[in-house]
PDB file of N, CA and C in Angstrom:
ATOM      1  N   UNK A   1      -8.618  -3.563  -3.959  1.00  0.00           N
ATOM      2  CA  UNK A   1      -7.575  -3.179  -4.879  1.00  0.00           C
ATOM      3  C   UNK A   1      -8.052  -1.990  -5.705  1.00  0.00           C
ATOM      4  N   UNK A   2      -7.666  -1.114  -6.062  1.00  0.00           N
ATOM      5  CA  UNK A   2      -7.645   0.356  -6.851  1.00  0.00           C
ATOM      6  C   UNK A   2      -7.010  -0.403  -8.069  1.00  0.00           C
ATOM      7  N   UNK A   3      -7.856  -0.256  -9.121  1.00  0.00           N
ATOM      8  CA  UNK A   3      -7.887  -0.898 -10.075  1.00  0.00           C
ATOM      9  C   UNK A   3      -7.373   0.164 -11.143  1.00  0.00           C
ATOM     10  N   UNK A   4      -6.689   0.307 -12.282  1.00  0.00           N
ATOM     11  CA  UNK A   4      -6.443   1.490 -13.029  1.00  0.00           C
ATOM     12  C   UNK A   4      -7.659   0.968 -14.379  1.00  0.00           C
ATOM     13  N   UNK A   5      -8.099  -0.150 -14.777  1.00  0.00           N
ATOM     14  CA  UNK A   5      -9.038  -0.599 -15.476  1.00  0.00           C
ATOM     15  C   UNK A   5     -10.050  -0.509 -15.069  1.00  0.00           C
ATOM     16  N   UNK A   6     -11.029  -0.143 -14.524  1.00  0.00           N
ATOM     17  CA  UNK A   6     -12.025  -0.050 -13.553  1.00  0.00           C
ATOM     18  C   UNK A   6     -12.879  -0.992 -14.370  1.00  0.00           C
ATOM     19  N   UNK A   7     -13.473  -0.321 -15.600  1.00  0.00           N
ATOM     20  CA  UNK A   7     -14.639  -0.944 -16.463  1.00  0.00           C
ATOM     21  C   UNK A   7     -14.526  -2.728 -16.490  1.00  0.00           C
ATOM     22  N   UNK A   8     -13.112  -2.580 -17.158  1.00  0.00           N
ATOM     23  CA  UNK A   8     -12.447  -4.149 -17.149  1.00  0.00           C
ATOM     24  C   UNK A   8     -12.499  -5.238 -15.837  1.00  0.00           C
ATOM     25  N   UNK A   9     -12.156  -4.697 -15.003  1.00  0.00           N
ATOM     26  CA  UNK A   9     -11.646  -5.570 -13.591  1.00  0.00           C
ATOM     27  C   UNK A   9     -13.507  -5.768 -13.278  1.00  0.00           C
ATOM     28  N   UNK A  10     -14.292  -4.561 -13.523  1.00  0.00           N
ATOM     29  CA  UNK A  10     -16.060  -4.904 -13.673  1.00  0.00           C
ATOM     30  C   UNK A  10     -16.283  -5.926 -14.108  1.00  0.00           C
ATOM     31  N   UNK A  11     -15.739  -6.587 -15.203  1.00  0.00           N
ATOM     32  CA  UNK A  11     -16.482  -7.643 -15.547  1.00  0.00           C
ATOM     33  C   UNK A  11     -16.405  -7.857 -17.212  1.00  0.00           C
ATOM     34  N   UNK A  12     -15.564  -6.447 -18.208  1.00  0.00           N
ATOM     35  CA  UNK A  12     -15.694  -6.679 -19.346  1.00  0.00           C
ATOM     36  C   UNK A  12     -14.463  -7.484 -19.712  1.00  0.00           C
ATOM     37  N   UNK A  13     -13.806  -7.595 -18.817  1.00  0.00           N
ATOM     38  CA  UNK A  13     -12.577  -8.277 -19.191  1.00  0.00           C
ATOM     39  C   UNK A  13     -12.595  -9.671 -19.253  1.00  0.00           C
ATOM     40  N   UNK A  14     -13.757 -10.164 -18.749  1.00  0.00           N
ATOM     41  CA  UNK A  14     -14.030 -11.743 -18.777  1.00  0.00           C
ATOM     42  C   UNK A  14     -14.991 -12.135 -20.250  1.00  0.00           C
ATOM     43  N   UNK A  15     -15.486 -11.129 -20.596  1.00  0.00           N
ATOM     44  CA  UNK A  15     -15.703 -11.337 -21.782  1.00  0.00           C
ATOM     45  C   UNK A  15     -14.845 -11.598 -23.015  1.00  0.00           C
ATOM     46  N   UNK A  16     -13.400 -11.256 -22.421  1.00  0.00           N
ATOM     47  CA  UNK A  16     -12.578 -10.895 -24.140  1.00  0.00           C
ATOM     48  C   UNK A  16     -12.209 -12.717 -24.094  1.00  0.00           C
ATOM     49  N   UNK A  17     -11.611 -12.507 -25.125  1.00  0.00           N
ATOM     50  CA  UNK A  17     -11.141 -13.962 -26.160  1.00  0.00           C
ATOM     51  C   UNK A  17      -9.676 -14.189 -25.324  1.00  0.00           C
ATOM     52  N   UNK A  18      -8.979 -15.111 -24.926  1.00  0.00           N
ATOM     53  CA  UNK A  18      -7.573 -15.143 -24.443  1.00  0.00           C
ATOM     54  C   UNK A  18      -6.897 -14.250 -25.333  1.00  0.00           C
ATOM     55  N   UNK A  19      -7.127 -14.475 -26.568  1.00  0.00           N
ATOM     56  CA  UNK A  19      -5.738 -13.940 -27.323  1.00  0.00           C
ATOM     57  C   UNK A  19      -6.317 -12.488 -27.077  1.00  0.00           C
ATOM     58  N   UNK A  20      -7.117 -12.191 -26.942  1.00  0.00           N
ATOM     59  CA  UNK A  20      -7.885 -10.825 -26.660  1.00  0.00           C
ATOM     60  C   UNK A  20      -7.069 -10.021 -25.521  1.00  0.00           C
ATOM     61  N   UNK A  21      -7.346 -10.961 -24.227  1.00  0.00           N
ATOM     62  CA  UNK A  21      -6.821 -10.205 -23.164  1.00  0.00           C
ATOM     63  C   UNK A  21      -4.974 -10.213 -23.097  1.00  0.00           C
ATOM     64  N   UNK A  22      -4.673 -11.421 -23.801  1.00  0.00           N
ATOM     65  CA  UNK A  22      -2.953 -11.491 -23.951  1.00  0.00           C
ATOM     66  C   UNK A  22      -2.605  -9.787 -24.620  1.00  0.00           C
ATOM     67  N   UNK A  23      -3.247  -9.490 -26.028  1.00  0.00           N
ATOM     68  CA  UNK A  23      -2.940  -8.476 -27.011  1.00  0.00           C
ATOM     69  C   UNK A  23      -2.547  -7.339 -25.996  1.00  0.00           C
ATOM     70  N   UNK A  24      -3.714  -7.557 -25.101  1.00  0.00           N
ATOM     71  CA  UNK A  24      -3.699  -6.182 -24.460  1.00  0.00           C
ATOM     72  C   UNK A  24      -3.004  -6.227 -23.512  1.00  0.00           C
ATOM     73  N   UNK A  25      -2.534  -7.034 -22.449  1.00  0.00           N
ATOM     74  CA  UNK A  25      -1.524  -7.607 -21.428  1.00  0.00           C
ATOM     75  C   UNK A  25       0.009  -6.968 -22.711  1.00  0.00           C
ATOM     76  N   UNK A  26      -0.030  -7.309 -23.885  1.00  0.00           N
ATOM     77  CA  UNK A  26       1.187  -6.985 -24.580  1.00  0.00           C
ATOM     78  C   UNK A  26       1.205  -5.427 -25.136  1.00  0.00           C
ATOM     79  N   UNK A  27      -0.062  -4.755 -24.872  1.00  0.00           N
ATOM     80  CA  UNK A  27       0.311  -3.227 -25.567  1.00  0.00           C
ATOM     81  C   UNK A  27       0.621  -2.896 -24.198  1.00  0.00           C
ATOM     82  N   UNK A  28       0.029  -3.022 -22.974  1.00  0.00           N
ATOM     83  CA  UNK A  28       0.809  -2.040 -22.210  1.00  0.00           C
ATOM     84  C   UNK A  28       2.488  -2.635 -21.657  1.00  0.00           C
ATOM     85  N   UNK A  29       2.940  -4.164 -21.732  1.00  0.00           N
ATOM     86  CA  UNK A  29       4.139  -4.307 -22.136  1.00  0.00           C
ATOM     87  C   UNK A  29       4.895  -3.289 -23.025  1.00  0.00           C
ATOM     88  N   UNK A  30       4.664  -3.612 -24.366  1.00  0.00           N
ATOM     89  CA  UNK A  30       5.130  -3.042 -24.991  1.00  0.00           C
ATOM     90  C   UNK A  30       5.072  -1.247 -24.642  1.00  0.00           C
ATOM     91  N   UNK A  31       4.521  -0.556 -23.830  1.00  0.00           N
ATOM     92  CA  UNK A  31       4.030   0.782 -23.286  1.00  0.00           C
ATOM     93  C   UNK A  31       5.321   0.548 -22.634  1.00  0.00           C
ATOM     94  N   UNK A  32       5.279  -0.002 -21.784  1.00  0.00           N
ATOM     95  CA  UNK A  32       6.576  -0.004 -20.329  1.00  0.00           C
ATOM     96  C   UNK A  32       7.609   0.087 -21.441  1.00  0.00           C
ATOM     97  N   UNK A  33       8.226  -0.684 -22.584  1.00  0.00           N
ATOM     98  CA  UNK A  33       9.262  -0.771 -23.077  1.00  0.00           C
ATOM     99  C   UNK A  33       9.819   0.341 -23.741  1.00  0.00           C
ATOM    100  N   UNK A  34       9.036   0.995 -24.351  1.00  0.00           N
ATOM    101  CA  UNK A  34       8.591   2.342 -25.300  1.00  0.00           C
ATOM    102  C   UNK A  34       8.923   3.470 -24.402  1.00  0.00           C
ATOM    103  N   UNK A  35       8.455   3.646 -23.467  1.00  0.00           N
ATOM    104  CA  UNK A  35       8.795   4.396 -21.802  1.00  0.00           C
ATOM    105  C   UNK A  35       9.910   4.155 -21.221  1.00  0.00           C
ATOM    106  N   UNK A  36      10.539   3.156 -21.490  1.00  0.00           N
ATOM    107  CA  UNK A  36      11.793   2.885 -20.769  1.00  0.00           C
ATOM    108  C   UNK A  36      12.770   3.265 -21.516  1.00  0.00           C
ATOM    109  N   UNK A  37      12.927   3.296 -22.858  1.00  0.00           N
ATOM    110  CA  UNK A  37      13.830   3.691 -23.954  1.00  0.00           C
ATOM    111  C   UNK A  37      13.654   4.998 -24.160  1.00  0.00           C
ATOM    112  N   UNK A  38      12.622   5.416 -23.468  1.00  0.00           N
ATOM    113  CA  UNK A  38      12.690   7.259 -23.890  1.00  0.00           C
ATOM    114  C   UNK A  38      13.153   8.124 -22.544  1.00  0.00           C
ATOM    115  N   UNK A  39      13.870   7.019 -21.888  1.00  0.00           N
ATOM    116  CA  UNK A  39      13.791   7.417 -20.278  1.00  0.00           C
ATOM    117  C   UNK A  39      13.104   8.504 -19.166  1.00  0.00           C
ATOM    118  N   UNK A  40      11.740   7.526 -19.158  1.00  0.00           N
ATOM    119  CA  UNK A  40      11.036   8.177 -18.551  1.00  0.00           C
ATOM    120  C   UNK A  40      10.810   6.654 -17.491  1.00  0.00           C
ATOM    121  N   UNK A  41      11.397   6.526 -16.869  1.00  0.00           N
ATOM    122  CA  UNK A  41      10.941   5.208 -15.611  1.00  0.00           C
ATOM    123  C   UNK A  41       9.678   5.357 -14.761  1.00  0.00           C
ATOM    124  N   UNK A  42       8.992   6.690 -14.848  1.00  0.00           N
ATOM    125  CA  UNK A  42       7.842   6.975 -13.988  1.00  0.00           C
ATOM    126  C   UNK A  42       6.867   6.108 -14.530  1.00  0.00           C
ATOM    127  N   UNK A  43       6.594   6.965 -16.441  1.00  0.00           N
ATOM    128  CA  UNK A  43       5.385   5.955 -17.420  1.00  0.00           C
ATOM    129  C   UNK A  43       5.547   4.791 -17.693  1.00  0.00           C
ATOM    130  N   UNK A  44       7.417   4.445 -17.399  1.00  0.00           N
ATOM    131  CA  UNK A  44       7.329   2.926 -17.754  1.00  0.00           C
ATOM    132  C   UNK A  44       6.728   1.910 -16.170  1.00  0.00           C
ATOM    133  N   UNK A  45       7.049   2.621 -15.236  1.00  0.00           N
ATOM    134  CA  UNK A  45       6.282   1.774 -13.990  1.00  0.00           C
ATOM    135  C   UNK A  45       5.181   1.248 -14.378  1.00  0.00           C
ATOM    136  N   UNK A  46       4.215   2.697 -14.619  1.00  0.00           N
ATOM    137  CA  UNK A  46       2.783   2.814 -14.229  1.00  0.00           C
ATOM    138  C   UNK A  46       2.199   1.993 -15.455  1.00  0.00           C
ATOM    139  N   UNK A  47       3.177   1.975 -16.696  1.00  0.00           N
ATOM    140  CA  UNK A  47       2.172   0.413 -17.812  1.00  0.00           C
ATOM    141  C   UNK A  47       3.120  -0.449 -17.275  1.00  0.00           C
ATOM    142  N   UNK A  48       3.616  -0.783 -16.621  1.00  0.00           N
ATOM    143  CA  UNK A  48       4.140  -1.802 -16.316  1.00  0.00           C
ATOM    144  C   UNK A  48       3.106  -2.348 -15.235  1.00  0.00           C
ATOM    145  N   UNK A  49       2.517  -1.680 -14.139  1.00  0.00           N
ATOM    146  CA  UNK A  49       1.677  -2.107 -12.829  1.00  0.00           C
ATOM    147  C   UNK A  49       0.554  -2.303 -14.003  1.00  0.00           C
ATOM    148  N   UNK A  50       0.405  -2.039 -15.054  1.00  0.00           N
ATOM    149  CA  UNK A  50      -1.287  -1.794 -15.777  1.00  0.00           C
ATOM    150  C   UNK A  50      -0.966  -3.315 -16.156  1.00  0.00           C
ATOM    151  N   UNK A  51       0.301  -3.358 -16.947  1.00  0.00           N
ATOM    152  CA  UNK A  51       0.597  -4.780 -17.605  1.00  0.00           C
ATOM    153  C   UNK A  51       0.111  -6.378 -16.366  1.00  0.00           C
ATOM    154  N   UNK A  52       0.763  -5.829 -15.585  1.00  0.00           N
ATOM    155  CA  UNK A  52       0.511  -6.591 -13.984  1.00  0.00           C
ATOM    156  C   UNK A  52      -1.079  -7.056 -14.330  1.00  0.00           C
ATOM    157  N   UNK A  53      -1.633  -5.657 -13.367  1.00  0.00           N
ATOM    158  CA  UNK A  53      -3.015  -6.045 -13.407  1.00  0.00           C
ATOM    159  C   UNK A  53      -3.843  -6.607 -14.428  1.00  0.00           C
ATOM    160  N   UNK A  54      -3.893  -5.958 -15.717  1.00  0.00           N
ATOM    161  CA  UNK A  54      -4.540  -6.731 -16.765  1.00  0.00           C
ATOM    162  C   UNK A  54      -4.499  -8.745 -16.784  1.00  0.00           C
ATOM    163  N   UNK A  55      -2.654  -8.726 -16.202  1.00  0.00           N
ATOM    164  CA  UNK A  55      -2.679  -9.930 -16.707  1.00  0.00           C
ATOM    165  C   UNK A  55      -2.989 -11.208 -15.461  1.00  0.00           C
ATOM    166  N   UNK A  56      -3.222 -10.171 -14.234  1.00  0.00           N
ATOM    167  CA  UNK A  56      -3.774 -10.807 -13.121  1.00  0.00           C
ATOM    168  C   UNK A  56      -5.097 -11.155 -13.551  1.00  0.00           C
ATOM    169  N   UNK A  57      -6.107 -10.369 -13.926  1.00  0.00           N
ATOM    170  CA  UNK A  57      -6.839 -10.102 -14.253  1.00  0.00           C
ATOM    171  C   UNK A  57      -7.507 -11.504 -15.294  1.00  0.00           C
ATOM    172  N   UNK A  58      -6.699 -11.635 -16.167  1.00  0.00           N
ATOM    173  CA  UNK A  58      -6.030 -12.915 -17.113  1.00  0.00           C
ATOM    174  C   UNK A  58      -6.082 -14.447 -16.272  1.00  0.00           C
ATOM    175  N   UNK A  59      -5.748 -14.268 -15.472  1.00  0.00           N
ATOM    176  CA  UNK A  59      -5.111 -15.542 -14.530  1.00  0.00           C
ATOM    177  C   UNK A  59      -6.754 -15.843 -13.549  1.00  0.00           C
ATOM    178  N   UNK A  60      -6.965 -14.669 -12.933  1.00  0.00           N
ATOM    179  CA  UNK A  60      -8.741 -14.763 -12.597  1.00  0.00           C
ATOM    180  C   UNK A  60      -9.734 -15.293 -13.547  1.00  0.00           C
ATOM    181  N   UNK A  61      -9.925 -15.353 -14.578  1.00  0.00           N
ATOM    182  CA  UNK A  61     -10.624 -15.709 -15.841  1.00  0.00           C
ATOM    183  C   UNK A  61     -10.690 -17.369 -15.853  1.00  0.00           C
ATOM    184  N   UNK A  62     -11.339 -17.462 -15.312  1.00  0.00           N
ATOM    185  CA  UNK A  62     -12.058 -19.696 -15.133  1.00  0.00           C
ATOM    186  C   UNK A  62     -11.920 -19.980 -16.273  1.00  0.00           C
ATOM    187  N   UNK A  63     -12.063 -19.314 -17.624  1.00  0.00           N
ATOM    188  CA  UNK A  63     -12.071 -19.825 -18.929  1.00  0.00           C
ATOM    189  C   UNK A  63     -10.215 -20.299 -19.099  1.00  0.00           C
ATOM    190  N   UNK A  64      -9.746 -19.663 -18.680  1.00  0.00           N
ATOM    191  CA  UNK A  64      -8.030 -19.336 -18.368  1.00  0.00           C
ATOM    192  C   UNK A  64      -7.543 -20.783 -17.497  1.00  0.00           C
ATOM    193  N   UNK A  65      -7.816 -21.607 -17.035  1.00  0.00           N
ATOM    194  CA  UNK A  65      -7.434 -22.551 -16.250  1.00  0.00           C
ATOM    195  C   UNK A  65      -6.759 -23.170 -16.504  1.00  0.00           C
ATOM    196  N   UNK A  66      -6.752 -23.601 -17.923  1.00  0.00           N
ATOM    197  CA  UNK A  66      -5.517 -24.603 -18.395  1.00  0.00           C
ATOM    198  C   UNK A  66      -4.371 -23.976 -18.849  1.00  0.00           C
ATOM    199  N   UNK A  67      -4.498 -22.607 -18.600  1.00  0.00           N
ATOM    200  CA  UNK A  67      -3.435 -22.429 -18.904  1.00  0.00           C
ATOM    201  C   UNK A  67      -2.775 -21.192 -17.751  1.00  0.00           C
ATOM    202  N   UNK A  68      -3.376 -21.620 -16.551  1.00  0.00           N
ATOM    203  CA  UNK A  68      -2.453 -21.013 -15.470  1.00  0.00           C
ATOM    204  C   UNK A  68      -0.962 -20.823 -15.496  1.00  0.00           C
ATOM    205  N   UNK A  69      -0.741 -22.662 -15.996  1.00  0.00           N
ATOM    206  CA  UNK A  69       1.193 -22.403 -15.592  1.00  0.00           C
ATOM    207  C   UNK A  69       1.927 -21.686 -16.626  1.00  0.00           C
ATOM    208  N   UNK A  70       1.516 -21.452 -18.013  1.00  0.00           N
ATOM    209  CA  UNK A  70       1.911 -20.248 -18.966  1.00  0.00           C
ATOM    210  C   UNK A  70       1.526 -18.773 -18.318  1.00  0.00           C
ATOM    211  N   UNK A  71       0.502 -18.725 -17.896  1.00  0.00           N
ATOM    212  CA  UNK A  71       0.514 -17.086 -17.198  1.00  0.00           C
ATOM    213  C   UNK A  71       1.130 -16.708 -15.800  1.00  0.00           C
ATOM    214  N   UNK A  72       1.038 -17.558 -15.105  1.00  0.00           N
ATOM    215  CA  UNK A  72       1.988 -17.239 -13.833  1.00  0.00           C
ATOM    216  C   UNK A  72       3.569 -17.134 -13.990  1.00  0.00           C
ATOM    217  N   UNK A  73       3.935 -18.142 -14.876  1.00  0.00           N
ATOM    218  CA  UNK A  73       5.405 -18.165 -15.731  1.00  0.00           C
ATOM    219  C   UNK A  73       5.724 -16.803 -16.426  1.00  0.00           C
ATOM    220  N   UNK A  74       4.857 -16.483 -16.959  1.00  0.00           N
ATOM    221  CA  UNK A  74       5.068 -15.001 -18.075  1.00  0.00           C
ATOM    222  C   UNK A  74       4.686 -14.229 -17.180  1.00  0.00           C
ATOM    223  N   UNK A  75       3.879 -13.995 -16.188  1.00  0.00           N
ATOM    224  CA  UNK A  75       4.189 -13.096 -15.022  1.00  0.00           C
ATOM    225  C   UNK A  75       5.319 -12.856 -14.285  1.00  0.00           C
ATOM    226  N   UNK A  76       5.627 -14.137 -13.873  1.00  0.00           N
ATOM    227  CA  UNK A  76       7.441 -14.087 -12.927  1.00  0.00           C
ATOM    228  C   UNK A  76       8.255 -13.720 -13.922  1.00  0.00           C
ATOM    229  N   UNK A  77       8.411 -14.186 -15.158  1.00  0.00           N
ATOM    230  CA  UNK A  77       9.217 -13.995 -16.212  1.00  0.00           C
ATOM    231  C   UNK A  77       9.163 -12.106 -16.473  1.00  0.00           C
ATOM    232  N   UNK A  78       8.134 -11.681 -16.498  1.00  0.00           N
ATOM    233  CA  UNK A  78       8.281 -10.458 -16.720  1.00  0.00           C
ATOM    234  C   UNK A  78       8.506  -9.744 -15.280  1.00  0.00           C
ATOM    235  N   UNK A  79       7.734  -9.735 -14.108  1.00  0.00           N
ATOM    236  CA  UNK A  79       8.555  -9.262 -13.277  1.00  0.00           C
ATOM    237  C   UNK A  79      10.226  -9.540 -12.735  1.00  0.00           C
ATOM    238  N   UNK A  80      10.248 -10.373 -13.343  1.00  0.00           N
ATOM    239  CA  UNK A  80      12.385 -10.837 -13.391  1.00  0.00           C
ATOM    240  C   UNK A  80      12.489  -9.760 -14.243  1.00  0.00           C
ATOM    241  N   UNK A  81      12.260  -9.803 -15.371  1.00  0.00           N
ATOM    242  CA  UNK A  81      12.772  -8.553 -16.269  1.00  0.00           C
ATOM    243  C   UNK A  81      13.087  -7.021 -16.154  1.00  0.00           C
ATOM    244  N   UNK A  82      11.873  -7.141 -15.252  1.00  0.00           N
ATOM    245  CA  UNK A  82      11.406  -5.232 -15.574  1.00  0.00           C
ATOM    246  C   UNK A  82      11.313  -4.725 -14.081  1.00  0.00           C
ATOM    247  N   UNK A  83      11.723  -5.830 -12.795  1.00  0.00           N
ATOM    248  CA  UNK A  83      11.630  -4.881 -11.794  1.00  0.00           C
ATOM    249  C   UNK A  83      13.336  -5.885 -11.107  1.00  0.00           C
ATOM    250  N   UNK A  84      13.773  -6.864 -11.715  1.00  0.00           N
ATOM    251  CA  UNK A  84      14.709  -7.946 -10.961  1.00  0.00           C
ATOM    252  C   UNK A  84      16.045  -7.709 -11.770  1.00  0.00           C
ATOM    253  N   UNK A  85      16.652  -8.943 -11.231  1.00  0.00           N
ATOM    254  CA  UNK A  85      17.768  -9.483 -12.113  1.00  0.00           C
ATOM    255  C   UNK A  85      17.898  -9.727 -13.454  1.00  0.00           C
ATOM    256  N   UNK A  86      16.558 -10.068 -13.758  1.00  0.00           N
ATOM    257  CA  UNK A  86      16.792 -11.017 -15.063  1.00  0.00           C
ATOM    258  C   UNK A  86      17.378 -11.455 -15.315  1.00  0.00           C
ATOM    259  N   UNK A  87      17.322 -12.876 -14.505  1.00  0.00           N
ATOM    260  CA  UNK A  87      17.755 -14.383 -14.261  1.00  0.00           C
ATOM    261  C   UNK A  87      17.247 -15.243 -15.594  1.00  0.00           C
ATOM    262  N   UNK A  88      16.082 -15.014 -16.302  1.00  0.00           N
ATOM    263  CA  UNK A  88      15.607 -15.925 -17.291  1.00  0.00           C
ATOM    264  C   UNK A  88      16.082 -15.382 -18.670  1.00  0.00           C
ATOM    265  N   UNK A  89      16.909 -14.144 -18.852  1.00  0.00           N
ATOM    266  CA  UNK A  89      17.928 -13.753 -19.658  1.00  0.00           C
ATOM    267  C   UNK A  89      16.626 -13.701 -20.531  1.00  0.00           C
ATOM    268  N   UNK A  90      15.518 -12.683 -20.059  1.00  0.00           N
ATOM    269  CA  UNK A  90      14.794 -11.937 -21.052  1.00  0.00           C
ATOM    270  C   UNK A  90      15.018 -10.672 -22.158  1.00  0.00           C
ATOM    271  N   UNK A  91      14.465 -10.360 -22.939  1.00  0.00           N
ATOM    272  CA  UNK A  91      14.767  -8.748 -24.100  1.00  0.00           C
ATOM    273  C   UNK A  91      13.588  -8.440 -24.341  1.00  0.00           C
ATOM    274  N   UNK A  92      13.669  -7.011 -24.712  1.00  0.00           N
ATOM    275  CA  UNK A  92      12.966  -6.409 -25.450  1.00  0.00           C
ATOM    276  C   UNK A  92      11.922  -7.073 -26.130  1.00  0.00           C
ATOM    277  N   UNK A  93      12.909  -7.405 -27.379  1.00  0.00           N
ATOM    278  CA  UNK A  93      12.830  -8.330 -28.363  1.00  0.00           C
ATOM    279  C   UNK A  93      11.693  -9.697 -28.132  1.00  0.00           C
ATOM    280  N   UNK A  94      12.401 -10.166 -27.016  1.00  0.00           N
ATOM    281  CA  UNK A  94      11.870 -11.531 -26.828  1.00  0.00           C
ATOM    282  C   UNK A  94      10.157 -11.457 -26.501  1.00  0.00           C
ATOM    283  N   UNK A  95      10.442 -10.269 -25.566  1.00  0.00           N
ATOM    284  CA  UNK A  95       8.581  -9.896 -24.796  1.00  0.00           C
ATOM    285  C   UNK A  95       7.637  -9.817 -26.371  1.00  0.00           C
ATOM    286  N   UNK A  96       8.351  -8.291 -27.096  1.00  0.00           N
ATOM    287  CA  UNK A  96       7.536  -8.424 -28.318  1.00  0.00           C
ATOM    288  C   UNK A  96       7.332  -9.560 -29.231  1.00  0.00           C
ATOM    289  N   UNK A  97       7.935 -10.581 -29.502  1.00  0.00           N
ATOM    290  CA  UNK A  97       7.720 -11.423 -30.281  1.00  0.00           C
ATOM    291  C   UNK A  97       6.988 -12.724 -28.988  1.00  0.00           C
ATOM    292  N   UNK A  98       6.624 -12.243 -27.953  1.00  0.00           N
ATOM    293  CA  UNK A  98       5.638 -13.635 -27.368  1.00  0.00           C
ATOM    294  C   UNK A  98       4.381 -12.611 -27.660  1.00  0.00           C
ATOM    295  N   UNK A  99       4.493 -11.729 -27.573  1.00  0.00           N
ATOM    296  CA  UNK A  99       3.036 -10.724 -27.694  1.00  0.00           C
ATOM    297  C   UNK A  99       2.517 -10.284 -28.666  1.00  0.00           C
ATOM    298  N   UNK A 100       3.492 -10.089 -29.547  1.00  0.00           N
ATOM    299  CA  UNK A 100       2.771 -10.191 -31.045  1.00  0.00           C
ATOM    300  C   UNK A 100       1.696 -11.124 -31.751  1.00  0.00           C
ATOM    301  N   UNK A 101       2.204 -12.382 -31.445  1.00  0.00           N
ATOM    302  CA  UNK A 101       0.977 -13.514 -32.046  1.00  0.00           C
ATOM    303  C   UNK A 101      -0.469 -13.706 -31.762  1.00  0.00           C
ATOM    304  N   UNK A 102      -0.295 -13.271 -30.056  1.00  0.00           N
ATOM    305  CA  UNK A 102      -1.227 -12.957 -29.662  1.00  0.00           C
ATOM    306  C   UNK A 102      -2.148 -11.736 -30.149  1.00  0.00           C
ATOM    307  N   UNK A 103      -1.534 -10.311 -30.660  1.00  0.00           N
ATOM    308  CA  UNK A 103      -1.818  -9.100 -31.038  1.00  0.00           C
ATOM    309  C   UNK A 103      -2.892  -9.604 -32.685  1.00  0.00           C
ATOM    310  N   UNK A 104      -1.968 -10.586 -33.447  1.00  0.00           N
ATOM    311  CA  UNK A 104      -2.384 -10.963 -35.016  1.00  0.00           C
ATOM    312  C   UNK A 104      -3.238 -11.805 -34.548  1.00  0.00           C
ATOM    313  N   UNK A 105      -3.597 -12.446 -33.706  1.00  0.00           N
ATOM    314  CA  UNK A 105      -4.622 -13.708 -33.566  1.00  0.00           C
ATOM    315  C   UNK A 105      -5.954 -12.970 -33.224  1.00  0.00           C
ATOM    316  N   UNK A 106      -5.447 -11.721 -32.364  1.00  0.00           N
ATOM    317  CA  UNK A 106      -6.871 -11.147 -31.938  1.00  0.00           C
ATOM    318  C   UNK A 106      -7.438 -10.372 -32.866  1.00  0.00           C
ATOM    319  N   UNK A 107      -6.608  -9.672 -33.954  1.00  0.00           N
ATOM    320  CA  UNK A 107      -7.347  -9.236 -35.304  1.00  0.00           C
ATOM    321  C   UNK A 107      -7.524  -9.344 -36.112  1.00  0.00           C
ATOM    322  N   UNK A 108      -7.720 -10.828 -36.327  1.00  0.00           N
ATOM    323  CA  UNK A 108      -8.107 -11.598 -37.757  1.00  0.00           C
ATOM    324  C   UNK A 108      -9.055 -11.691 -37.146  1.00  0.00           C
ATOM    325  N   UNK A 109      -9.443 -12.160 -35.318  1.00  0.00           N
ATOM    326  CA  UNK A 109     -10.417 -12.746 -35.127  1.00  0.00           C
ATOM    327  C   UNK A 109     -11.983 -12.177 -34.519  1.00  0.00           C
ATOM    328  N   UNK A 110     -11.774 -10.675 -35.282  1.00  0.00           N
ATOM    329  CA  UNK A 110     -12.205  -9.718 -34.497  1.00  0.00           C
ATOM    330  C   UNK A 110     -13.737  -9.776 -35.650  1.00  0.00           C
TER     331      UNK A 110
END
């Protein structure tokens, strides 16, 4: 796989904290969304595939196990959104406020 994280998918990414790797699974979300409202669909792809990988990336992480069926869920859930139907009657809105908590949890705890 051609990784756009290279350093990360190495091995620093198993170091971060969950809420660590969520924050960042949610800035390049939030990237795709930001990109999509300024209509540019090219930059919103390409953080959108980053959003992907990071949060594959997420789901690889053994520390991550119990909570597979929340990340595979918020994976399908966001690819319904941003490449489908959106069948699970996702927003904007909704993505930022699951990714935010995660964003405040990782910098109190920094």
């Amino acid at each position: 796989m051609n990784f756009q994280h290279k350093q990360l998918a190495a091995g620093r990414w198993f170091e971060l904290t969950f809420a660590e790797q969520m924050a960042n699974v949610g800035s390049e979300v939030e990237r795709t969304i930001l990109w999509r409202e300024k209509n540019n669909p090219d930059y919103s792809s390409r953080a959108f595939e980053r959003a992907l990988e990071l949060l594959d990336l997420t789901v690889e992480d053994t520390k991550n196990e119990s909570r597979l069926k929340e990340l595979l869920r918020t994976r399908e859930a966001l690819v319904d959104y941003f490449v489908f139907d959106n069948e699970f009657s996702s927003s904007d809105q909704l993505w930022r406020n699951y990714f935010y908590p995660f964003n405040f949890f990782a910098r109190i705890n920094c």
